[in-house]
N, C-alpha and C. Protein backbone atom coordinates (compact mmCIF):
# COMPACT_ATOMS: atom_id res chain seq x y z
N UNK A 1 12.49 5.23 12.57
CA UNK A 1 11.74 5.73 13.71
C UNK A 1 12.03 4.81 14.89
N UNK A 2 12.44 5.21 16.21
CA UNK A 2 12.85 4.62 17.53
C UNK A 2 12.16 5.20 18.49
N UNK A 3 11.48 4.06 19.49
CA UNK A 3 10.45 4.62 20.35
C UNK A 3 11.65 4.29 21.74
N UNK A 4 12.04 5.35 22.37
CA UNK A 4 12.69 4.80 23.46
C UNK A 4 11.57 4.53 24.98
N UNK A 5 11.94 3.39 25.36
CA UNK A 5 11.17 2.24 26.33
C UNK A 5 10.98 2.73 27.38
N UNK A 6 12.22 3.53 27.89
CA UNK A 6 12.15 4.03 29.48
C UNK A 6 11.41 5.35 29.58
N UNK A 7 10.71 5.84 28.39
CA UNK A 7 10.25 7.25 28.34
C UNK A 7 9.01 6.54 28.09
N UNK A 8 8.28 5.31 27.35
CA UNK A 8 7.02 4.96 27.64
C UNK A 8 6.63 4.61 28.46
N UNK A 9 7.38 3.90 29.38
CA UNK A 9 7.22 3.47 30.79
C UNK A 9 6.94 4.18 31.86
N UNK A 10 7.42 5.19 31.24
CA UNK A 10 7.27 6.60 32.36
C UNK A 10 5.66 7.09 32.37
N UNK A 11 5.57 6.85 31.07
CA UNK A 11 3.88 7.34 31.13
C UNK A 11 2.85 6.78 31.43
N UNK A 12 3.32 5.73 32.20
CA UNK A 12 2.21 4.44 32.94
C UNK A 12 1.06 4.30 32.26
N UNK A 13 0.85 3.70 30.69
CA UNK A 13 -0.36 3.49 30.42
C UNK A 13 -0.50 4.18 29.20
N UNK A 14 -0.11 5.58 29.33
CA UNK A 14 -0.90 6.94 28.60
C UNK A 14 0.06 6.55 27.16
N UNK A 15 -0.77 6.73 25.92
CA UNK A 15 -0.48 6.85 25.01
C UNK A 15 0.35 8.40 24.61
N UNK A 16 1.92 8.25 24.08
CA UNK A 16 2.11 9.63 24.07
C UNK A 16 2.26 9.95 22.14
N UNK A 17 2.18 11.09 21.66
CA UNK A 17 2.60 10.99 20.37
C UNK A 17 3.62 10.88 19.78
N UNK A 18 3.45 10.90 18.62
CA UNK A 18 5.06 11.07 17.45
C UNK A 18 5.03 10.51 16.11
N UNK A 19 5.86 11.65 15.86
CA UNK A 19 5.66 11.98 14.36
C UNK A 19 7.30 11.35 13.38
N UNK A 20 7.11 11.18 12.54
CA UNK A 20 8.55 10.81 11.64
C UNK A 20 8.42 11.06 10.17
N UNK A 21 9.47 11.10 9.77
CA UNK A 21 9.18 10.57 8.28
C UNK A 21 10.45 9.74 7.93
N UNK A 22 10.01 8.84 7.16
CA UNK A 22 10.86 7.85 6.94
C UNK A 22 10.62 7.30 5.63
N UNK A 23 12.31 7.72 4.73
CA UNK A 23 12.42 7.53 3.65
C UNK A 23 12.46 5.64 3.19
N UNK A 24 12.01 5.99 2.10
CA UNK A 24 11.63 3.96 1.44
C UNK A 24 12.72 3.82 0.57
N UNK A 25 14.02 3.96 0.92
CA UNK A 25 15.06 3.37 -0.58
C UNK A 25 15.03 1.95 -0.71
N UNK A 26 15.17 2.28 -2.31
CA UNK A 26 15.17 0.67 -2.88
C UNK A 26 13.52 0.23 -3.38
N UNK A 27 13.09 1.06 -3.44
CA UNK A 27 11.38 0.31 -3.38
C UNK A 27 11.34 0.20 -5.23
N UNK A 28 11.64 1.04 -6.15
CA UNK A 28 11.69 1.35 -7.47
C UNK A 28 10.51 2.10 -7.51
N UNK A 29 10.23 2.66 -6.52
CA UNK A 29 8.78 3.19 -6.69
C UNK A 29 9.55 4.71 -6.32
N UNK A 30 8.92 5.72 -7.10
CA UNK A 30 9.87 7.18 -7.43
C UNK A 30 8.58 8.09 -6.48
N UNK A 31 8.95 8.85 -5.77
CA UNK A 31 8.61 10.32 -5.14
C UNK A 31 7.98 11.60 -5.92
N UNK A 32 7.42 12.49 -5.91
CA UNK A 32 6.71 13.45 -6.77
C UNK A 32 8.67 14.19 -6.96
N UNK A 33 9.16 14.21 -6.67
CA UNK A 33 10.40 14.73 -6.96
C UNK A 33 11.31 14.04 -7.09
N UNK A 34 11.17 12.46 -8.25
CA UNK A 34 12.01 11.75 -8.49
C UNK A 34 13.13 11.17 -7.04
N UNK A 35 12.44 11.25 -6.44
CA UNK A 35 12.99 10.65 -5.20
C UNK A 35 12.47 9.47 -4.10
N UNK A 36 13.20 8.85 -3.30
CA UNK A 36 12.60 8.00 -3.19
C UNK A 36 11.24 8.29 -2.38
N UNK A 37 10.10 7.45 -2.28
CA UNK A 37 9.18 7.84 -1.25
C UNK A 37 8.88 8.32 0.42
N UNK A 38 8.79 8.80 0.71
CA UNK A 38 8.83 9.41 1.81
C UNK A 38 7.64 9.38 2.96
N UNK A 39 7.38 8.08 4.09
CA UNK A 39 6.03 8.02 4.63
C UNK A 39 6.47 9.12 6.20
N UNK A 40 5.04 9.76 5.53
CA UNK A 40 5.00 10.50 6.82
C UNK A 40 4.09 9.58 8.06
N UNK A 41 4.54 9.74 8.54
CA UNK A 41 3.84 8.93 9.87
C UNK A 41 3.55 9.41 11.38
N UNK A 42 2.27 9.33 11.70
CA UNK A 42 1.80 9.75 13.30
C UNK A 42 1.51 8.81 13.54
N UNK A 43 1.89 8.53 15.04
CA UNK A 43 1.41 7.37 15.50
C UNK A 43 1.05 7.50 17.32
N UNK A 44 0.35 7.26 18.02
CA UNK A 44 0.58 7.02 19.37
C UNK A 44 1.00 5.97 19.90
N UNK A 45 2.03 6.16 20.65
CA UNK A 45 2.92 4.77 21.35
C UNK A 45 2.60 4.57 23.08
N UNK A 46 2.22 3.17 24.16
CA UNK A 46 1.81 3.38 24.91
C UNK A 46 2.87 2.23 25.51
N UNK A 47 3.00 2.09 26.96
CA UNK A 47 3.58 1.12 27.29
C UNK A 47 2.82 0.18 28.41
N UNK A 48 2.06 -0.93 28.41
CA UNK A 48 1.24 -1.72 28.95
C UNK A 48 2.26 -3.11 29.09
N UNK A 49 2.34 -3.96 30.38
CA UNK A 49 1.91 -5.22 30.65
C UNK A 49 3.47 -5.60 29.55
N UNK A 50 4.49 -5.07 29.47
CA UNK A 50 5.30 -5.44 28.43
C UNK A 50 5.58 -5.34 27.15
N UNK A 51 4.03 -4.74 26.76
CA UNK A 51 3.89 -5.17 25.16
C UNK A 51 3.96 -3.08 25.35
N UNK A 52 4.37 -2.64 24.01
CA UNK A 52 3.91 -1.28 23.29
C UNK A 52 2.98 -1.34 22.11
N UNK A 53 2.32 -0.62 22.73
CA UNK A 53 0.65 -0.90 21.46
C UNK A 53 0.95 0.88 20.92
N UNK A 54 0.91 0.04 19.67
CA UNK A 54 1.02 1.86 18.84
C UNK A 54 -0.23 1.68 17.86
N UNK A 55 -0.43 2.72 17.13
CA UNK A 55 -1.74 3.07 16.51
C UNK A 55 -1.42 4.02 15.96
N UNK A 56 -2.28 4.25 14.48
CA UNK A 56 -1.94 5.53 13.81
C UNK A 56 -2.47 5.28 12.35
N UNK A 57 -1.27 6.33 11.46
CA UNK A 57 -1.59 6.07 10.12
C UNK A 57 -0.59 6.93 9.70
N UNK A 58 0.02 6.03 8.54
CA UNK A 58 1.00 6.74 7.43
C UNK A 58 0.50 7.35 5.85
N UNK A 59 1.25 7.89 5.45
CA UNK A 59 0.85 8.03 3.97
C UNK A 59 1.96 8.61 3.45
N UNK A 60 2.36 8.49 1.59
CA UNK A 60 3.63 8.96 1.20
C UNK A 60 2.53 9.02 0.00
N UNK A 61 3.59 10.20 -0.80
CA UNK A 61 2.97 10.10 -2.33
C UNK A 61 3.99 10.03 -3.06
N UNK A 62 3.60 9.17 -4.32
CA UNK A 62 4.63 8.74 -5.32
C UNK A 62 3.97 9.05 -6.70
N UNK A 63 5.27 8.90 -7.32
CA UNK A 63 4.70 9.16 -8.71
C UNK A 63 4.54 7.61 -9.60
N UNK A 64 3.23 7.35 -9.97
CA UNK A 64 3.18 5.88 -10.77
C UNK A 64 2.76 6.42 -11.98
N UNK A 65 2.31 5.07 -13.19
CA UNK A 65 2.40 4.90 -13.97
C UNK A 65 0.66 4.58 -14.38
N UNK A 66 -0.30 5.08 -15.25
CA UNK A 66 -1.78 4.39 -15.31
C UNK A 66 -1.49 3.26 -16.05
N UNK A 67 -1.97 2.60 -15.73
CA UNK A 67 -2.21 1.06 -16.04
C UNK A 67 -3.03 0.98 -17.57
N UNK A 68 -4.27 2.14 -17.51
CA UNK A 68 -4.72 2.14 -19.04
C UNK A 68 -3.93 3.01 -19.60
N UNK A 69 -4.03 4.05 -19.36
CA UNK A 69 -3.03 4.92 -20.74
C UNK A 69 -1.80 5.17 -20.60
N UNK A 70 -1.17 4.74 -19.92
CA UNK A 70 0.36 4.55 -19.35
C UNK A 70 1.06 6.07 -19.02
N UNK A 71 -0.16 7.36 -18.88
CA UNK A 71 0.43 8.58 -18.40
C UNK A 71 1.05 8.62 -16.81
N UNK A 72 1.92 9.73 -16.97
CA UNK A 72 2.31 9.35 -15.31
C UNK A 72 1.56 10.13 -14.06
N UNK A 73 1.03 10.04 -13.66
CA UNK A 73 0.06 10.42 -12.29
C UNK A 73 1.09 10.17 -11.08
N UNK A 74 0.16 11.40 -10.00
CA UNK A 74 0.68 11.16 -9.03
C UNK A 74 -0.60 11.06 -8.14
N UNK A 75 0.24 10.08 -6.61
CA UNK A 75 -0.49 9.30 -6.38
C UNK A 75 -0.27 8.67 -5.07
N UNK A 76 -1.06 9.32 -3.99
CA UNK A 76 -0.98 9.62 -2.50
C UNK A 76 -1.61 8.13 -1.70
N UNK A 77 -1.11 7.42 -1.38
CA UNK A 77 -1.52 6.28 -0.70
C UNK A 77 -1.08 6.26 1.00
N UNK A 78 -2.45 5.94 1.89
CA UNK A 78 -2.32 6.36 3.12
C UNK A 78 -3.19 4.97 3.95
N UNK A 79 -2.56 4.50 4.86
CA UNK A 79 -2.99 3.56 5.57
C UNK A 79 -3.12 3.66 7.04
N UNK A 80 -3.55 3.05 7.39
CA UNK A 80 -4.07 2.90 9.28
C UNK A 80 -3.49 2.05 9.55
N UNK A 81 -2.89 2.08 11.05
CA UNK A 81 -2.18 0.68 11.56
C UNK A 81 -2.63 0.65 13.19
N UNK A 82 -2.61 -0.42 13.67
CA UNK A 82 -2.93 -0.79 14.98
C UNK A 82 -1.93 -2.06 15.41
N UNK A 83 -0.78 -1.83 15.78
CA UNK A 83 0.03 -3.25 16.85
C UNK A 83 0.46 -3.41 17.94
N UNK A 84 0.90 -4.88 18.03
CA UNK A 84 1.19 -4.91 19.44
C UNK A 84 2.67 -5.20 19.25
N UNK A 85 3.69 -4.90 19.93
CA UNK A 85 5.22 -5.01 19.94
C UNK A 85 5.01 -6.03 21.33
N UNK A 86 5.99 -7.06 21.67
CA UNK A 86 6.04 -7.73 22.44
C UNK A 86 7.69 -7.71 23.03
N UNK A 87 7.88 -7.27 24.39
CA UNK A 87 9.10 -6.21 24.95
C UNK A 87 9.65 -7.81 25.92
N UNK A 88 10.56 -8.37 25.14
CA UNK A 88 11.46 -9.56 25.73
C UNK A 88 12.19 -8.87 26.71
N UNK A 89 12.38 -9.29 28.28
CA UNK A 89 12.97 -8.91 28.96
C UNK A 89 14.50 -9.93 29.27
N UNK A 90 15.22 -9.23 29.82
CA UNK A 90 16.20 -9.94 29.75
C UNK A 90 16.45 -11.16 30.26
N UNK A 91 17.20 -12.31 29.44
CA UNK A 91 17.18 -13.62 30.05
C UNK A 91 15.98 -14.31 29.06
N UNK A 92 15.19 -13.76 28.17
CA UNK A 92 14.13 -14.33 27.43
C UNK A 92 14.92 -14.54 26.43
N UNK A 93 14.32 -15.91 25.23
CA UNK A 93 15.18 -15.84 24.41
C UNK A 93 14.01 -15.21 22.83
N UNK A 94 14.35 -15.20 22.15
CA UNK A 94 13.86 -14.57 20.36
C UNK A 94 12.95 -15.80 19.74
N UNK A 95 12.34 -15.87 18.94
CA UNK A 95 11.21 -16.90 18.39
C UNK A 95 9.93 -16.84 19.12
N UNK A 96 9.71 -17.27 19.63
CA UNK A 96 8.23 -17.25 20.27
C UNK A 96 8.57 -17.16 21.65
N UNK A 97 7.52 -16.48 22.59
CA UNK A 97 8.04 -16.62 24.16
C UNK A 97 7.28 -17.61 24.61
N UNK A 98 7.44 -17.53 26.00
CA UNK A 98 6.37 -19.09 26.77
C UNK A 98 5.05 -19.08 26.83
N UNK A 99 4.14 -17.53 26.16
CA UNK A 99 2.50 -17.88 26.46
C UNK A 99 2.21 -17.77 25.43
N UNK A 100 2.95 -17.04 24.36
CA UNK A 100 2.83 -16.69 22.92
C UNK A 100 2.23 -18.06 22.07
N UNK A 101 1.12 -18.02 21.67
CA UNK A 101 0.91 -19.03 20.18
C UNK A 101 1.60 -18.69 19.16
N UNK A 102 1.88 -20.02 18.82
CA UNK A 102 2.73 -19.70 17.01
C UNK A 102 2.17 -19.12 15.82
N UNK A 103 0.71 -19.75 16.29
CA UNK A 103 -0.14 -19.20 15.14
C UNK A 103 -0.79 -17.63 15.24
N UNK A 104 -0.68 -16.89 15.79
CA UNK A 104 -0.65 -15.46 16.24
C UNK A 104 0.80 -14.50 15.72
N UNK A 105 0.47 -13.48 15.08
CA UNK A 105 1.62 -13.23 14.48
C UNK A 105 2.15 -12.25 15.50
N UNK A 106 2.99 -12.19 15.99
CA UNK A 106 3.82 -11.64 17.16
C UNK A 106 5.31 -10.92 16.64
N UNK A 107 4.84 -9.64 16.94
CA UNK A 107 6.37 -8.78 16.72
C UNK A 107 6.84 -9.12 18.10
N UNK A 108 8.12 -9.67 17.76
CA UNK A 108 9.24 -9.34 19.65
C UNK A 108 10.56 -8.44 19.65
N UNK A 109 10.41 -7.51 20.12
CA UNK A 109 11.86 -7.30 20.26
C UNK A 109 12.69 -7.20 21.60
N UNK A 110 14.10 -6.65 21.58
CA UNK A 110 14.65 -6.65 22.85
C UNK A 110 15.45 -5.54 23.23
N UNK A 111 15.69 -5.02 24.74
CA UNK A 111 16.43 -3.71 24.44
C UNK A 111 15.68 -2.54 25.38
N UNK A 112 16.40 -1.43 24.76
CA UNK A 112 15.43 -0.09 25.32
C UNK A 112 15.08 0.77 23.99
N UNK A 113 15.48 0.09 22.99
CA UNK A 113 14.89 0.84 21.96
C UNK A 113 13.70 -0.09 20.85
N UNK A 114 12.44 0.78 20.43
CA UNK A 114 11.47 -0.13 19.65
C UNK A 114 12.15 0.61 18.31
N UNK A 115 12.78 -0.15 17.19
CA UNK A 115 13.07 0.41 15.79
C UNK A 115 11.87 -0.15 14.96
N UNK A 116 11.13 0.54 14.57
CA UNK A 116 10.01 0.69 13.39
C UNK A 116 10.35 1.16 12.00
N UNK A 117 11.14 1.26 11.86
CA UNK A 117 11.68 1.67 10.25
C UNK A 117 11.06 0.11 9.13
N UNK A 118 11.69 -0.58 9.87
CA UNK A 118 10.99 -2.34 9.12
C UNK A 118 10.24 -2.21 9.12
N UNK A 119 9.20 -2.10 9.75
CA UNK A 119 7.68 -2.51 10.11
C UNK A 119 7.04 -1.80 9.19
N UNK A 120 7.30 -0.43 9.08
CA UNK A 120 6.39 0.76 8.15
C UNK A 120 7.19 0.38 6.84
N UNK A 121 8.47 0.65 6.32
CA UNK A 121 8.64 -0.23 4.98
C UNK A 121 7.93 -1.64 4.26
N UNK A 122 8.09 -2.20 5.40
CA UNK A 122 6.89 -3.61 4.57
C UNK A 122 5.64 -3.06 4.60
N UNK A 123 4.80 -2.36 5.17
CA UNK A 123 3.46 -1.86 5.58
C UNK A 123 3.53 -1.09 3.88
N UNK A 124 4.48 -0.75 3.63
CA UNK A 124 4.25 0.35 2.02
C UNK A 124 4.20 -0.33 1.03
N UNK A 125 5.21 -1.52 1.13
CA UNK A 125 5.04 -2.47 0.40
C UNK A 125 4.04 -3.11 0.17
N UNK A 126 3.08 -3.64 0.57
CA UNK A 126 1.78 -4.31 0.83
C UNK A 126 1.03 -3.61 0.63
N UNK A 127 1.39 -2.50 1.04
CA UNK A 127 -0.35 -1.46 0.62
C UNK A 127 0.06 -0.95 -0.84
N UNK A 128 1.10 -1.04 -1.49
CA UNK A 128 1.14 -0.33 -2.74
C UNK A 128 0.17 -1.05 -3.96
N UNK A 129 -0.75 -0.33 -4.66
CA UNK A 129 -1.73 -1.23 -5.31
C UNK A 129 -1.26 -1.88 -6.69
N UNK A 130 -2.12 -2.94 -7.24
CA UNK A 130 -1.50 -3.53 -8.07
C UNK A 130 -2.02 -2.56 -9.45
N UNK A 131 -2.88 -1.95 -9.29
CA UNK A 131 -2.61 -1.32 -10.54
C UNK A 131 -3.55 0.27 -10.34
N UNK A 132 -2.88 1.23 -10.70
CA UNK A 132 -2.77 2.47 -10.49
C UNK A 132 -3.57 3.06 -11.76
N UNK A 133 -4.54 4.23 -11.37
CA UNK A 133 -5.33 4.53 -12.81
C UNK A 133 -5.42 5.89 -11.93
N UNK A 134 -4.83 7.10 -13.32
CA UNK A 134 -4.95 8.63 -13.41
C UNK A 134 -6.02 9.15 -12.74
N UNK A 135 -7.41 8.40 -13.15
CA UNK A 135 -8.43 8.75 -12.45
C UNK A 135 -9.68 7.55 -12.76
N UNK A 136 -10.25 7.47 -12.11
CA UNK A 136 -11.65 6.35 -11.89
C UNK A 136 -11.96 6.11 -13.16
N UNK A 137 -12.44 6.23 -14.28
CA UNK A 137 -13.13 6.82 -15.35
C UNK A 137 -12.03 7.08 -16.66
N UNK A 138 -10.85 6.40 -16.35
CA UNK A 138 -9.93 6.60 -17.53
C UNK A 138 -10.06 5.60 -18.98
N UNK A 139 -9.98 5.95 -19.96
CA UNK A 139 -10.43 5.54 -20.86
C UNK A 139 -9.39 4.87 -21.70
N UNK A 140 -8.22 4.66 -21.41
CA UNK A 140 -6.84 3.57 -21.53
C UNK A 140 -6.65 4.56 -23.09
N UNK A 141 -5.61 3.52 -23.75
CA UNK A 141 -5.24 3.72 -25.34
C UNK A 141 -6.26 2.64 -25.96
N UNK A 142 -6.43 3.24 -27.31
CA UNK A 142 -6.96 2.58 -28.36
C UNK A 142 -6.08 1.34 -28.78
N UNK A 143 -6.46 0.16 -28.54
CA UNK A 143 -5.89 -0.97 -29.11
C UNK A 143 -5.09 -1.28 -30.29
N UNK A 144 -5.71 -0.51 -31.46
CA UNK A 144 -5.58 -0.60 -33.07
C UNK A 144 -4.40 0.88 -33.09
N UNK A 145 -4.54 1.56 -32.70
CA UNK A 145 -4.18 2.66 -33.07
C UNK A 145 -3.22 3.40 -31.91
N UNK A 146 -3.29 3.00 -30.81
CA UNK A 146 -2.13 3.19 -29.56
C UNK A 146 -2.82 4.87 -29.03
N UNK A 147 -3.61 5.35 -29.88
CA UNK A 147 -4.15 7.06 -29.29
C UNK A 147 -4.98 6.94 -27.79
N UNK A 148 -4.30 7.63 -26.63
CA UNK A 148 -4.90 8.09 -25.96
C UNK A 148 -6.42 8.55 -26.15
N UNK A 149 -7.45 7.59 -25.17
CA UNK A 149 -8.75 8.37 -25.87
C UNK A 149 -8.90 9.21 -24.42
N UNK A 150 -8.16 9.37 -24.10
CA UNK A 150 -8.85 10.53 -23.15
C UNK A 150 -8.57 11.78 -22.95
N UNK A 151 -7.65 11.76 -24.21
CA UNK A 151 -7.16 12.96 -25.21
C UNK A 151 -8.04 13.29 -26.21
N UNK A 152 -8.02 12.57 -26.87
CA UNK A 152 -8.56 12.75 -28.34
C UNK A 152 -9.57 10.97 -28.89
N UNK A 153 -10.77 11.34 -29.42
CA UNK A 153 -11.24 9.91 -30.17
C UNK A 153 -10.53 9.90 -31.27
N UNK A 154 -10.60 8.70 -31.40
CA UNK A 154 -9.87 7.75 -32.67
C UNK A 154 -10.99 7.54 -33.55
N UNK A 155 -10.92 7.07 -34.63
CA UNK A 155 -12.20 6.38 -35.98
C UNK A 155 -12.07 4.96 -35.87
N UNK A 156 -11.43 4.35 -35.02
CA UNK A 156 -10.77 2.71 -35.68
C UNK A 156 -11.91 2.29 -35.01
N UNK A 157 -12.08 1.01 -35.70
CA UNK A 157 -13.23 0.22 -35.24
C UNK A 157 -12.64 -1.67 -35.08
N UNK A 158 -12.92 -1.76 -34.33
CA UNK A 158 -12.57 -3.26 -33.83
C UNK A 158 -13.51 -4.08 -34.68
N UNK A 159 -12.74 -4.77 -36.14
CA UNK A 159 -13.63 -5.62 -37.21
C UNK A 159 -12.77 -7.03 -37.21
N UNK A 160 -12.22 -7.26 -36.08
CA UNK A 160 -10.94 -8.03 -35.79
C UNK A 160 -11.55 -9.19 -35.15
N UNK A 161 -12.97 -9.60 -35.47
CA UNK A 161 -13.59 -10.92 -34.58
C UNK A 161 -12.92 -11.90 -35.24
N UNK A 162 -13.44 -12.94 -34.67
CA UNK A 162 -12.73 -14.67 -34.64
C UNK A 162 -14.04 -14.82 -36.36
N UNK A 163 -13.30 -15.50 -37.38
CA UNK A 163 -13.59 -16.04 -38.12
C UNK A 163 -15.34 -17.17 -38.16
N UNK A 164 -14.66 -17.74 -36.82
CA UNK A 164 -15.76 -18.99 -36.39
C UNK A 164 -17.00 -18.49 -36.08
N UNK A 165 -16.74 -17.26 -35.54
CA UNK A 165 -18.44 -16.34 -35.07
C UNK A 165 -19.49 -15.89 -36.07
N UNK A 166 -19.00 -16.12 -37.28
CA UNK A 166 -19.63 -15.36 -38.71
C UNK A 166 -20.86 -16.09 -38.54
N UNK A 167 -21.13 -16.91 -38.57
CA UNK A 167 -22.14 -17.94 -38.89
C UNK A 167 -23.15 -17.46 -37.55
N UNK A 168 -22.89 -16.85 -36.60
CA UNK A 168 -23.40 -16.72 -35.48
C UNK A 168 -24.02 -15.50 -35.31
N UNK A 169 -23.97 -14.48 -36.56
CA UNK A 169 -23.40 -12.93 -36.66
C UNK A 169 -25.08 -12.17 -37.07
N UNK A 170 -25.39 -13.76 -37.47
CA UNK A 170 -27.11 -13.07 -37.95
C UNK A 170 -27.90 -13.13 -36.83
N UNK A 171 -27.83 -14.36 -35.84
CA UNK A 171 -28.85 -14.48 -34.40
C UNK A 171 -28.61 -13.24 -34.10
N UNK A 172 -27.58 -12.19 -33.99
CA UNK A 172 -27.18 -11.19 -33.19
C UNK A 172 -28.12 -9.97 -33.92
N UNK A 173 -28.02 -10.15 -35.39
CA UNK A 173 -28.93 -9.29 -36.32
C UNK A 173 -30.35 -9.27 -36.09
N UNK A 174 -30.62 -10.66 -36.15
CA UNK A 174 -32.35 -10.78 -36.24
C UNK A 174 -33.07 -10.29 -34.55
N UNK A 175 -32.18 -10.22 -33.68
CA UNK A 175 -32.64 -9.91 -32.43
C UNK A 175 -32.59 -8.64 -32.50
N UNK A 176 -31.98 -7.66 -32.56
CA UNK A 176 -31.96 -6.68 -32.93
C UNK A 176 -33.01 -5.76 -33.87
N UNK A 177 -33.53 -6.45 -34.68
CA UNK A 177 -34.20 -6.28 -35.41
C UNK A 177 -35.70 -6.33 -35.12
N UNK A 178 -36.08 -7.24 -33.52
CA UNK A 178 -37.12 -7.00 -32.87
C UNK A 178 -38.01 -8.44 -33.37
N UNK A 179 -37.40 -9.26 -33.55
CA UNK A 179 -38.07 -10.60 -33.80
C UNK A 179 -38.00 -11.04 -32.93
């Protein structure tokens, strides 16, 4: 996605729209059609004081993996963005400019074109979650027995405690028991 400079400039101020989609190769992360992911993206782009302030929100859907029962789901992830681009004019040099703090994280670029293809690829990256579940309420595989329980229940019973707890096994009884 390329925001050309001399067409924001033109709009003194006014935020104008635009739309893209922009494919994610290389991510290992697969598309509902075995392909790579695909973020659709709206955004409004404005041109102020040097800087282009864009705003918006993307989203792509991919196909992952559940984390408890390892079925494959698909699985629509969509984010909001708000930045500031900082528009080096010529004769400026790259790294930080002269009012810029270091400690402020500052996009700069240079030119008549803003390329955003980077920016929204790492943005997918970061938002992709660390672990993905079919649905809220999924009930993983059975430990002992590997069966999907959110298919079918299993009979197995977890009699697999630590040895050392036996001795400990009656406090758990006699409370129970209403003493």
């Amino acid at each position: 996605m390329e925001l050309f400079i001399p067409d924001l400039k033109k709009a003194k101020g006014r935020f104008l729209k635009f739309y893209a989609e922009i494919k994610v190769s290389g991510s290992g992360v697969k598309a509902y059609q075995d392909n790579d992911p695909v973020l659709k993206v709206s955004l409004q782009a404005a041109y102020v004081n040097n800087r282009v302030l864009i705003k918006g929100n993307w989203q792509a859907g991919f196909l992952g993996e559940c984390s408890r029962c390892l079925e494959q789901t698909n699985f629509t992830l969509r984010e909001s963005f708000a930045e500031e681009f900082i528009h080096l004019q010529a004769g400026e040099g790259g790294g930080t400019a002269g009012n810029i703090s270091e400690k402020d994280e500052q996009f700069l670029f240079k030119g008549e074109l803003l390329k955003l293809d980077e920016y929204f690829r790492q943005s997918f990256f970061l938002s992709l979650p660390l672990k993905i579940l079919c649905h809220e309420d999924c009930k993983g595989l059975c430990p002992i027995c590997g069966q999907n329980k959110n298919k079918s229940s299993c009979s197995c019973t977890d009699e697999s405690t630590d040895q050392r707890w036996t001795p400990l096994k009656h406090f758990i009884e006699k409370d129970s028991g209403g003493v």
